[in-house]
Protein backbone atom coordinates (compact mmCIF):
# COMPACT_ATOMS: atom_id res chain seq x y z
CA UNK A 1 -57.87 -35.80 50.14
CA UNK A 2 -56.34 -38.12 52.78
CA UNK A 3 -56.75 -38.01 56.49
CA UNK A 4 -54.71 -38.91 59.14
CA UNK A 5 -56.62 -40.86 62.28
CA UNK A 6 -56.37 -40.18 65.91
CA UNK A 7 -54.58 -43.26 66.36
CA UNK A 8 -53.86 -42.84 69.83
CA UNK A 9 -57.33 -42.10 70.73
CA UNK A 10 -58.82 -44.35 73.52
CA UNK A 11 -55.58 -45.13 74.82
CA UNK A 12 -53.56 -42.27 75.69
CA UNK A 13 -56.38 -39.89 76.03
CA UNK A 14 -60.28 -40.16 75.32
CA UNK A 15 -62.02 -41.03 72.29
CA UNK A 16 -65.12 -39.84 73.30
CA UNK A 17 -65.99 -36.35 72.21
CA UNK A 18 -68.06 -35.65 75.11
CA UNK A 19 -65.97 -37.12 78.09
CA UNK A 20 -62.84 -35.37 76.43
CA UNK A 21 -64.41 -32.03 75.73
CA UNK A 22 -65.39 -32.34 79.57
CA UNK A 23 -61.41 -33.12 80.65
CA UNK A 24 -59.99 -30.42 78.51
CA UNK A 25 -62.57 -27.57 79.59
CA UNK A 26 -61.81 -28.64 83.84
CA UNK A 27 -57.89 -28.43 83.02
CA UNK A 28 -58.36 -25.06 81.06
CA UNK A 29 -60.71 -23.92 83.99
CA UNK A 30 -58.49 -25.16 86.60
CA UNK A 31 -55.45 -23.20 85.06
CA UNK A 32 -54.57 -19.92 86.61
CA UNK A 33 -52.23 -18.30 84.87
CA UNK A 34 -52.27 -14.37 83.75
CA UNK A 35 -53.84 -13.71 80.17
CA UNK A 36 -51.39 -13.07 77.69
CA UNK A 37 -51.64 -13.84 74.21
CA UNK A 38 -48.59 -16.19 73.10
CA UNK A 39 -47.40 -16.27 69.59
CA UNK A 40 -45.85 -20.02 70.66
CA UNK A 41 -46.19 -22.11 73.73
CA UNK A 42 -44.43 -25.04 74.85
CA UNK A 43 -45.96 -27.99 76.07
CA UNK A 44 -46.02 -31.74 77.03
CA UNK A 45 -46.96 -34.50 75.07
CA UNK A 46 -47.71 -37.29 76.98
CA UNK A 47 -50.59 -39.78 77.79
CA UNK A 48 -53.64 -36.78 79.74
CA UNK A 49 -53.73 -38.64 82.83
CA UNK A 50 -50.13 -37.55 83.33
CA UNK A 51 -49.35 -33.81 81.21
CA UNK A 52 -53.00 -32.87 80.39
CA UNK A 53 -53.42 -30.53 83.53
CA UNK A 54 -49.83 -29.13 82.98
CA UNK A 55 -50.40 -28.54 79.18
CA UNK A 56 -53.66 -26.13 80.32
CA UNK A 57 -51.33 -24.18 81.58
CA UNK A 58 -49.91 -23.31 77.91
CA UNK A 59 -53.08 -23.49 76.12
CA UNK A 60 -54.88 -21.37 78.78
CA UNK A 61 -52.35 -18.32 77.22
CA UNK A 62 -53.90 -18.80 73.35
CA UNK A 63 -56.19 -15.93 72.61
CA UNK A 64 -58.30 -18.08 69.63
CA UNK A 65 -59.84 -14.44 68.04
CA UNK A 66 -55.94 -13.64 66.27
CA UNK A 67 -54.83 -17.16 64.83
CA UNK A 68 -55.44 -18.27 61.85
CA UNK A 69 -52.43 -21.01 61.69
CA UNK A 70 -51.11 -23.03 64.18
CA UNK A 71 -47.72 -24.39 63.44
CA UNK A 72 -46.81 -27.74 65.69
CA UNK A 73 -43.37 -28.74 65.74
CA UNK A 74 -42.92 -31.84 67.57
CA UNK A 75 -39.84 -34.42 67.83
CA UNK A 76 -39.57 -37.60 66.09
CA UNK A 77 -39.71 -41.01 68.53
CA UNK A 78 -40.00 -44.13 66.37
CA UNK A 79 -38.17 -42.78 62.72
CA UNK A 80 -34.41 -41.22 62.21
CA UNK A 81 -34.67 -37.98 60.54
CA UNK A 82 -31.68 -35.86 59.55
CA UNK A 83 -34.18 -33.13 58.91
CA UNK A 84 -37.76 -31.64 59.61
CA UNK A 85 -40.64 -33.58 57.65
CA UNK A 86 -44.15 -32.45 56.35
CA UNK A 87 -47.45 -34.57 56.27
CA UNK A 88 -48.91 -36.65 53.28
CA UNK A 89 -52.11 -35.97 54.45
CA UNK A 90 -54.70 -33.46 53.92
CA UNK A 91 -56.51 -33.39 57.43
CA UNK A 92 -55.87 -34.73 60.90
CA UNK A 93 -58.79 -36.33 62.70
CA UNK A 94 -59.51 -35.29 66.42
CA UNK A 95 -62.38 -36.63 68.69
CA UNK A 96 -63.90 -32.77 68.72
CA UNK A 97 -63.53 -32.10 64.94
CA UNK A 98 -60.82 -32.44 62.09
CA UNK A 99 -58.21 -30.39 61.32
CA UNK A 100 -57.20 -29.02 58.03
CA UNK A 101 -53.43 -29.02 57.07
CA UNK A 102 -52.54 -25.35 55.47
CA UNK A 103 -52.02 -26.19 51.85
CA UNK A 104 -50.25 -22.81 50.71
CA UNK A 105 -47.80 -22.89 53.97
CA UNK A 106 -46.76 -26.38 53.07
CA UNK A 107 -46.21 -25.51 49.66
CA UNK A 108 -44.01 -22.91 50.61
CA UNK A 109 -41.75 -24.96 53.59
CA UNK A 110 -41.64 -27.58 49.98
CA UNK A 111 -40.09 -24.89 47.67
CA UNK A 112 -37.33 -24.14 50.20
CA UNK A 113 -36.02 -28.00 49.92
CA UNK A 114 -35.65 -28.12 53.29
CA UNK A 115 -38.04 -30.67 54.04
CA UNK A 116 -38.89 -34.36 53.45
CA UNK A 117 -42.40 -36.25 54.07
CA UNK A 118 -43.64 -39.01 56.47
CA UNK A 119 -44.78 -41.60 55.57
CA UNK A 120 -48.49 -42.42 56.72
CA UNK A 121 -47.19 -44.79 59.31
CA UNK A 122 -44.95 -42.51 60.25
CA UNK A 123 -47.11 -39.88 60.91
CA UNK A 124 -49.82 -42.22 62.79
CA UNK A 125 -46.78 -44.38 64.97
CA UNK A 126 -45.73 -40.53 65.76
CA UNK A 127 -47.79 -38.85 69.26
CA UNK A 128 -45.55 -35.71 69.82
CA UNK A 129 -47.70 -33.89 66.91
CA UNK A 130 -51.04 -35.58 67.67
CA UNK A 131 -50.94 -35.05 71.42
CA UNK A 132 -51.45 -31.46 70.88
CA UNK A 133 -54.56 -31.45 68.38
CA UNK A 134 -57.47 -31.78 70.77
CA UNK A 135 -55.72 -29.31 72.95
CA UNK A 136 -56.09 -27.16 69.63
CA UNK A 137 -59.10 -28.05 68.53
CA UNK A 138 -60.59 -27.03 72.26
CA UNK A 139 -59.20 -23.65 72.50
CA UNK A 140 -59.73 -22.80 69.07
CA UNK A 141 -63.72 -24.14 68.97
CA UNK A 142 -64.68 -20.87 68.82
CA UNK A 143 -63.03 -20.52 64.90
CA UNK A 144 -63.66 -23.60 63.86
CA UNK A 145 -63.23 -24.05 60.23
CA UNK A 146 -61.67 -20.94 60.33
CA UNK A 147 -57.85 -22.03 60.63
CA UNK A 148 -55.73 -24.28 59.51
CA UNK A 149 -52.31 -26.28 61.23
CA UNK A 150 -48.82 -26.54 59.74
CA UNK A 151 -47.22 -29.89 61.37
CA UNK A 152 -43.27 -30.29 60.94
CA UNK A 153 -41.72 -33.20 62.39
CA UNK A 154 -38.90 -32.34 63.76
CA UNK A 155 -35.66 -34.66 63.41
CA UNK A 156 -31.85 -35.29 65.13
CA UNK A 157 -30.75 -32.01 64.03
CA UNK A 158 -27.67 -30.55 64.73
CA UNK A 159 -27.68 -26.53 66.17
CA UNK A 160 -26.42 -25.59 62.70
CA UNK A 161 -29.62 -27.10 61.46
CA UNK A 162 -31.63 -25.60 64.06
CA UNK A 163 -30.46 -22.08 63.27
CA UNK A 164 -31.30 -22.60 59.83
CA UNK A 165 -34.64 -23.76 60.39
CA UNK A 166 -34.99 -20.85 62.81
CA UNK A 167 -34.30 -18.13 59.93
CA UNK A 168 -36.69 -20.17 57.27
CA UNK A 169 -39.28 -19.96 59.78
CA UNK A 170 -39.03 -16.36 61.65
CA UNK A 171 -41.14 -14.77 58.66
CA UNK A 172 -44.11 -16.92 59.96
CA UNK A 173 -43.65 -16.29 63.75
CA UNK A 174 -43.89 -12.78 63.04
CA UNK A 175 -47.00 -13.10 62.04
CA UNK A 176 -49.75 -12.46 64.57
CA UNK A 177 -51.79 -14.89 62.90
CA UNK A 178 -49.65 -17.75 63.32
CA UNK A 179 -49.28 -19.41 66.49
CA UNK A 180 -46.11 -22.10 67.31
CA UNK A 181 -47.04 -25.18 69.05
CA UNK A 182 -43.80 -26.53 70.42
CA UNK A 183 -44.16 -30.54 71.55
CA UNK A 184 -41.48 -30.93 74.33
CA UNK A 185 -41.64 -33.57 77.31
CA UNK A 186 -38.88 -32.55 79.89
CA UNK A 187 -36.82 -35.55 81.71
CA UNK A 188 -36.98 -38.70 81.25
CA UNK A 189 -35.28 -40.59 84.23
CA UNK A 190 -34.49 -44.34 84.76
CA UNK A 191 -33.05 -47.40 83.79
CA UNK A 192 -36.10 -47.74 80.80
CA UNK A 193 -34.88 -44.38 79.50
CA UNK A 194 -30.87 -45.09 79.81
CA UNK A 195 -30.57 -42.20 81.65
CA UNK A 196 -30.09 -42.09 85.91
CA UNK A 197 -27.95 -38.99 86.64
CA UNK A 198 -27.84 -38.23 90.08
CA UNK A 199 -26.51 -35.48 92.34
CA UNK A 200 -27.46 -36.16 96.03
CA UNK A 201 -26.50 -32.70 97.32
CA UNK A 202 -29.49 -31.61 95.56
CA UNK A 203 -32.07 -33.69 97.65
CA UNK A 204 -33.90 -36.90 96.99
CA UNK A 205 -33.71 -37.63 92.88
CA UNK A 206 -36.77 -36.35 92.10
CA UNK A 207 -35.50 -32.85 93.48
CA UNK A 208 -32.59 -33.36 91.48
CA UNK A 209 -34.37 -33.61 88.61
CA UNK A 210 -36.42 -30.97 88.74
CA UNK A 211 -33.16 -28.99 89.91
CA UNK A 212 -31.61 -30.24 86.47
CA UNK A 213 -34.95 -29.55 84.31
CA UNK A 214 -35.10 -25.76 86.38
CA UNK A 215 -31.83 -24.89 84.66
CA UNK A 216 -32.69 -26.01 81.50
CA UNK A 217 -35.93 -23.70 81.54
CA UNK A 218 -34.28 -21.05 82.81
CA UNK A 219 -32.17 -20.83 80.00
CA UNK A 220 -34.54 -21.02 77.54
CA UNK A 221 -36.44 -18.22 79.51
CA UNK A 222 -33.69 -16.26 78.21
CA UNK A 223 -34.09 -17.15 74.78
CA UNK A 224 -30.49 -18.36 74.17
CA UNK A 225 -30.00 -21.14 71.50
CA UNK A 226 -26.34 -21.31 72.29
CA UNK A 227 -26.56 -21.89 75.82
CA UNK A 228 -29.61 -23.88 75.78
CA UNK A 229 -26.94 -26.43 73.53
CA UNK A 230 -23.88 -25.84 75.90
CA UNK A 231 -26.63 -27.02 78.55
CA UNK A 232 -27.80 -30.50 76.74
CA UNK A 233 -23.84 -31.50 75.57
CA UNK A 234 -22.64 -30.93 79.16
CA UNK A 235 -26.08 -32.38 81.11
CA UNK A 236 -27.22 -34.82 79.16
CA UNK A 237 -30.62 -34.26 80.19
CA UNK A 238 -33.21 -36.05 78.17
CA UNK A 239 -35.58 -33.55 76.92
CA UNK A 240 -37.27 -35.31 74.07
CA UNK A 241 -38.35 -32.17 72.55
CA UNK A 242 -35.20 -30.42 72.61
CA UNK A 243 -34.61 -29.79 68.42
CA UNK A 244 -37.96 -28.13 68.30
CA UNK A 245 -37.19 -26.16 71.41
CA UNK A 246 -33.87 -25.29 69.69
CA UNK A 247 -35.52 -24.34 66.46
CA UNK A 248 -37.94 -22.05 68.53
CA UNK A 249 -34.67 -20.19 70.15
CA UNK A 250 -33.39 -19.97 66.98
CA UNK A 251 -36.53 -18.67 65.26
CA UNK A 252 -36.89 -16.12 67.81
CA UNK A 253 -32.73 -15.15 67.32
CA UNK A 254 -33.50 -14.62 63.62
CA UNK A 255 -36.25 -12.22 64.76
CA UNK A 256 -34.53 -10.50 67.36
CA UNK A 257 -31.73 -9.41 64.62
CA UNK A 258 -34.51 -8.31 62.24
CA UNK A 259 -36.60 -6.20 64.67
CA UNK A 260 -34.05 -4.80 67.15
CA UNK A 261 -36.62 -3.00 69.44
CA UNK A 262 -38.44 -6.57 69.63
CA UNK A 263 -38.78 -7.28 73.62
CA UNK A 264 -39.72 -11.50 73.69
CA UNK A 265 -40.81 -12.96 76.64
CA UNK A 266 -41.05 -16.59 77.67
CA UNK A 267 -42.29 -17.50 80.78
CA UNK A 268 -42.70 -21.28 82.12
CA UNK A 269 -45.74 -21.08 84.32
CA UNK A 270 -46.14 -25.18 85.23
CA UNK A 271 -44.09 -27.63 86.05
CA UNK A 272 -44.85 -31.30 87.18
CA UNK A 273 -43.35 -35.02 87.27
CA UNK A 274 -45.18 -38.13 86.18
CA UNK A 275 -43.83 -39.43 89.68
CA UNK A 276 -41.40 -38.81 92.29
CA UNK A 277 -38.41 -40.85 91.75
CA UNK A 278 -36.26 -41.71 95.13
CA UNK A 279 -34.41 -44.94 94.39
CA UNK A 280 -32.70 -46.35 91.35
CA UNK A 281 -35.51 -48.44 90.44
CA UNK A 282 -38.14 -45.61 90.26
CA UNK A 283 -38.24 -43.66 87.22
CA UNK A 284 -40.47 -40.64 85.84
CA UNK A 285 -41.30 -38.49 83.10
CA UNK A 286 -41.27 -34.66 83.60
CA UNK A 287 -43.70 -32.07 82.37
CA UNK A 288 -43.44 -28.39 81.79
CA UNK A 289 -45.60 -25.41 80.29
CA UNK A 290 -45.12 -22.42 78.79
CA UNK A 291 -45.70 -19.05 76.75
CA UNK A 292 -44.10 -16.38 74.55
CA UNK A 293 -44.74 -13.20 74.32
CA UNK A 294 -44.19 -11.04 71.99
């Protein structure tokens, strides 16, 4: 049995049980978005003090009483990966309580080939995955012990391998007991991030950015995986989480062509920047939240 630490505990958010409990339950409470229960949400993954209010807004839409998995896909930042990878580890540590890794669901994504393994510093360098767990650990408090999580680190795939990822994993989405986790920062603007695209006849930058991030979720609002690529190629934007968004599309595609009275909704319900960029020199991180339906 081997766990995996919180190893960005104390830095990007609080180590302390007591003082994080007490963040996560005023961002939940402060969150007013219309009950629905999601099968997957998509949320931010950076430091609290920037995404943690926006990421309520996602995890306020998880109704705890039907999961009994929660799958988080979230993008790789410090490790090439020409595919999705699985966890070494056994349990993932949280400042609330630890989380078990679904044993039999990992040992099914392993018989399909599909996947490799992190290493353990790969999996502890990583924060897209971990980012999420206290968020899951919170909502979910009520069943603890009574679930387990399916991480899957996803890599630079192309849409082909998106697609295919999609079909392996719409048999699990269709499950009401499984809910998707999808780790997704929006843009990333500035010279840091190699990235400055600027149209002034949308406003100051920052309104261009959220102009550019707007049509990004509006298209995957309409659940379409080809568009949603047509989109990135021609934009550029720098959407860190885009291959796990893509896989989501895609899963939800697979599942569309196997239930053809299926009605899917996804519905961003918060969006926010890290700061408001209005000169070359600035730059900012955006944030955005939301829920499907299904």
């Amino acid at each position: 049995m081997s766990m995996r630490r919180a190893s960005h505990a104390s830095s990007w958010y609080d180590s302390d049980e007591r003082k994080l409990t007490s963040k996560l339950e005023g961002w939940l409470a402060g969150a007013s978005v219309p009950p629905a229960p999601a099968r997957a949400i998509i949320a931010p993954h950076a430091g609290y003090a920037y995404c943690g209010e926006c990421a309520a807004y996602a995890y306020k839409q998880v109704e705890p009483s039907a999961v009994k998995r929660v799958f988080i896909l979230g993008p790789s930042h410090h490790v090439h990966l020409s595919r999705c990878a699985l966890s070494r580890n056994t349990t993932y540590q949280t400042p609330l309580y630890n989380l078990t890794i679904d044993a039999e669901i990992y040992s099914q994504l392993e018989s399909t080939g599909q996947f490799g393994k992190m290493s353990k510093s790969e999996d502890e360098d990583e924060h897209s995955i971990e980012m999420h767990l206290p968020y899951i650990a919170q909502v979910m408090k009520s069943k603890r012990d009574q679930f387990t999580i399916v991480p899957i680190l996803v890599g630079s795939i192309d849409q082909g391998s998106e697609r295919k990822y999609g079909a392996l994993l719409a048999p699990y989405l269709a499950d009401p007991a499984n809910l998707f986790v999808i780790s997704s920062d929006f843009c990333h603007w500035g010279e840091r991030f190699s990235y400055t695209s600027y149209d002034s006849s949308h406003g100051k930058i920052h309104e261009y950015i959220e102009h550019l991030d707007r049509m990004g979720m509006s298209i995957i609002e309409r659940i379409d995986p080809e568009e949603f690529a047509k989109y990135l190629s021609q934009y550029r934007n720098t959407i860190c989480g885009r291959h796990p968004i893509g896989v989501l599309l895609h899963t939800v595609a697979a599942l569309r062509q196997q239930r053809p009275g299926l009605n899917p909704v996804l519905k961003f319900n918060k969006y926010a920047q890290s700061s408001k960029a209005v000169s070359r020199q600035d730059s900012s991180v955006s944030y955005a939240s939301a829920a499907l339906v299904l």
